[in-house]
Protein backbone atom coordinates (compact mmCIF):
# COMPACT_ATOMS: atom_id res chain seq x y z
CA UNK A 1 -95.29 9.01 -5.89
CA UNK A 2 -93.03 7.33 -3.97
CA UNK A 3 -89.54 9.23 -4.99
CA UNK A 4 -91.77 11.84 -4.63
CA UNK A 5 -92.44 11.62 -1.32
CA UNK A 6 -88.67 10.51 -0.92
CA UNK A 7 -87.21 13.53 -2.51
CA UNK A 8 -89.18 15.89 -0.07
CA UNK A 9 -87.82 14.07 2.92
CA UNK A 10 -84.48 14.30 1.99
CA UNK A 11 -85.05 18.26 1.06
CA UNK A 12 -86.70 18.87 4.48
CA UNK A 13 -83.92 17.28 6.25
CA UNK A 14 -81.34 18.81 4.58
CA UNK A 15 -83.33 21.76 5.30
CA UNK A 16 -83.76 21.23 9.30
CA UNK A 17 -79.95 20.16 9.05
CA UNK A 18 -78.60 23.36 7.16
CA UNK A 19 -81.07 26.10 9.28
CA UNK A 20 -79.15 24.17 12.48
CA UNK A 21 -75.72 24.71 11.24
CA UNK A 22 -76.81 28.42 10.52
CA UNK A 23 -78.14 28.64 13.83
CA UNK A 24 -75.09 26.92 15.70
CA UNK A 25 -72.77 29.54 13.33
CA UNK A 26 -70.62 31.67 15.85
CA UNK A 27 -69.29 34.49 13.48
CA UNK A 28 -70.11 36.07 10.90
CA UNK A 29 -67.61 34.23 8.53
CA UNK A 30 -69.32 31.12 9.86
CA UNK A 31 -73.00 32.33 9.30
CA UNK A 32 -71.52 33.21 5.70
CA UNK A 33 -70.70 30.21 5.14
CA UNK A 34 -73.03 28.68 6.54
CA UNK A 35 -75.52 30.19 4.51
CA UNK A 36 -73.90 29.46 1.20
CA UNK A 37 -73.54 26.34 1.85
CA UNK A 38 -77.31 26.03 1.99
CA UNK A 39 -77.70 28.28 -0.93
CA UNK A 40 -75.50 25.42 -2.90
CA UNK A 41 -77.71 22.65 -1.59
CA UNK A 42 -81.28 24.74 -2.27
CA UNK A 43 -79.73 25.12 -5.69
CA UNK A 44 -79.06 21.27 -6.17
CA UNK A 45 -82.56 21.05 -5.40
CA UNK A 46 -83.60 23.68 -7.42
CA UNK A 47 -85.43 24.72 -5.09
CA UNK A 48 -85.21 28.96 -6.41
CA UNK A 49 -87.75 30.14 -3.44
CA UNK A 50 -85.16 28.87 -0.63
CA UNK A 51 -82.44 29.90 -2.33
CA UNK A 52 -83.94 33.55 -3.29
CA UNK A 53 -84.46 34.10 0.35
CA UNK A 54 -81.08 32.48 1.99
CA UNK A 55 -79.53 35.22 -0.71
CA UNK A 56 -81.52 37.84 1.22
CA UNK A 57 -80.34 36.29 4.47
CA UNK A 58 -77.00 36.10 3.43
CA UNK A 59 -77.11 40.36 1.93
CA UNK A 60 -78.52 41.13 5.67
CA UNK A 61 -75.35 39.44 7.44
CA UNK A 62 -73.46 40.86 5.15
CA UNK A 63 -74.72 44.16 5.71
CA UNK A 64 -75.37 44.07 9.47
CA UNK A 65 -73.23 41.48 10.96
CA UNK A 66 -70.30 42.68 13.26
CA UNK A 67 -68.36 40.71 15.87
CA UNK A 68 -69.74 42.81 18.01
CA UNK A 69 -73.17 42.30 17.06
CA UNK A 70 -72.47 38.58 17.49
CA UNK A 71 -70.70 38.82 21.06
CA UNK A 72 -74.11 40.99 21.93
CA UNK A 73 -76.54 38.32 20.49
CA UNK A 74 -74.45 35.48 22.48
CA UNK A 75 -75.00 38.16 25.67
CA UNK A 76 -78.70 38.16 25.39
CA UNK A 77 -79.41 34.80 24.85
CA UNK A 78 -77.15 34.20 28.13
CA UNK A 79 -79.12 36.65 30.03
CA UNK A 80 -82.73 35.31 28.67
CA UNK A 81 -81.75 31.77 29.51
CA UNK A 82 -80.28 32.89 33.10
CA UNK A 83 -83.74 34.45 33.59
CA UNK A 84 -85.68 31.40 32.13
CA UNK A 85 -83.54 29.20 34.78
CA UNK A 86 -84.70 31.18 37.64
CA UNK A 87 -88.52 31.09 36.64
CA UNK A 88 -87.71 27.16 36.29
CA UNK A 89 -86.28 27.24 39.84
CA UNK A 90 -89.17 29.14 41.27
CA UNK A 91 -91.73 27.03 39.51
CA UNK A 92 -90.00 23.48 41.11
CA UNK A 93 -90.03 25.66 44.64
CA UNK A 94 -93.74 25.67 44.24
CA UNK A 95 -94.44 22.29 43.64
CA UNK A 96 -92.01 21.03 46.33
CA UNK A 97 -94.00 23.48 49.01
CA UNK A 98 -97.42 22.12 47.09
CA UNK A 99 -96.08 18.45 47.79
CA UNK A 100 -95.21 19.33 51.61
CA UNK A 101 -98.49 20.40 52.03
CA UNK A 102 -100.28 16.99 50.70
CA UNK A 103 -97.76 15.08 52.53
CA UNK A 104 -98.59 17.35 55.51
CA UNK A 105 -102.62 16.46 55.09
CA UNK A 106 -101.95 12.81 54.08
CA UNK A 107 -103.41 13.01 50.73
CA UNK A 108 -102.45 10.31 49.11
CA UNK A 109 -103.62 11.57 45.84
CA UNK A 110 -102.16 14.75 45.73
CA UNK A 111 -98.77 13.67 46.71
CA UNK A 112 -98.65 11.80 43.77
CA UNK A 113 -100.00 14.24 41.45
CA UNK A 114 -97.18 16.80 42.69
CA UNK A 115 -94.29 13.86 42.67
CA UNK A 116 -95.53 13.75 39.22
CA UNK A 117 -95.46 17.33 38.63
CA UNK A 118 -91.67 18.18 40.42
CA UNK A 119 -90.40 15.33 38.05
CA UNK A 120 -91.32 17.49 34.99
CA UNK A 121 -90.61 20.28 36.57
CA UNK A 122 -86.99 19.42 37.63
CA UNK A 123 -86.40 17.47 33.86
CA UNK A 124 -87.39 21.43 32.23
CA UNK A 125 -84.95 22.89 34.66
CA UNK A 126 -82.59 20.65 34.05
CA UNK A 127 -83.43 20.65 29.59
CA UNK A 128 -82.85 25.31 30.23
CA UNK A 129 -79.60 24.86 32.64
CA UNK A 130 -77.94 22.74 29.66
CA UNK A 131 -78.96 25.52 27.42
CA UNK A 132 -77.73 27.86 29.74
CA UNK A 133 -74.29 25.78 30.14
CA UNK A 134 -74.37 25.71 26.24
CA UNK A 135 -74.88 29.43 25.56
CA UNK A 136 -72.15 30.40 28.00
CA UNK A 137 -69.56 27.90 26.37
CA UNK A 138 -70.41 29.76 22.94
CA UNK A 139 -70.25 33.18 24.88
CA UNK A 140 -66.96 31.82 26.33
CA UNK A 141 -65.37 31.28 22.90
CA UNK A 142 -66.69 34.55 21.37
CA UNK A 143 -64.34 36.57 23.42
């Protein structure tokens, strides 16, 4: 039971590990590879549902996978993540004007909750602008 419960640990990490590197894959020779790669390792595993669908993953890029298609993907997720960073921005706005007000009133309570609150907030802005910084760096070396 043991191995057992060994074996599947090691096959979901190397799992979570490969779907990462396909993820992080810039070009379409990379996702290729990428994707065989885990093909090899599903196979070692004999795992023949994994590998039957990374096959069909790997027919699609294939198929469908341009530079340009990978340039416009990298263009998107810039955009989205710009956008995402200004919601953040407007959300840590709120709370500071929400934290103004208690400190305004006195409310000892409040201010505390909202201190609280801008912390997370700024630590989520700051968690999107490094996924921001990241996506443009891949954008960057796309073109």
């Amino acid at each position: 039971m043991k191995k057992l419960v060994s074996v599947l640990a090691v096959v979901a990490s190397v799992g979570m590990f490969a779907s990462a590197s396909a993820h992080a894959a810039e070009t379409c020779a990379q996702k290729e590879a990428a994707l065989q790669k885990e093909i090899r390792i599903a196979q070692q595993f004999g795992n023949t549902y994994k590998v039957a669908s990374l096959k069909k993953a790997l027919a699609e890029v294939k198929a469908h996978c341009t530079n340009a298609s990978v340039l416009a993907d990298a263009q998107k997720k810039v955009t989205k993540l710009e956008k995402k960073v200004a919601e953040k921005r407007e959300d840590v706005a709120e709370v500071q004007a929400d934290l103004r007000e208690a400190k305004a009133k006195g409310d000892a309570k409040k201010i505390a909750k909202y201190q609280k609150k801008l912390v997370e907030k700024q630590a989520d802005l700051r968690e999107v602008q490094q996924e921001l910084s990241a996506a443009r760096a891949d954008l960057a070396s796309l073109k």
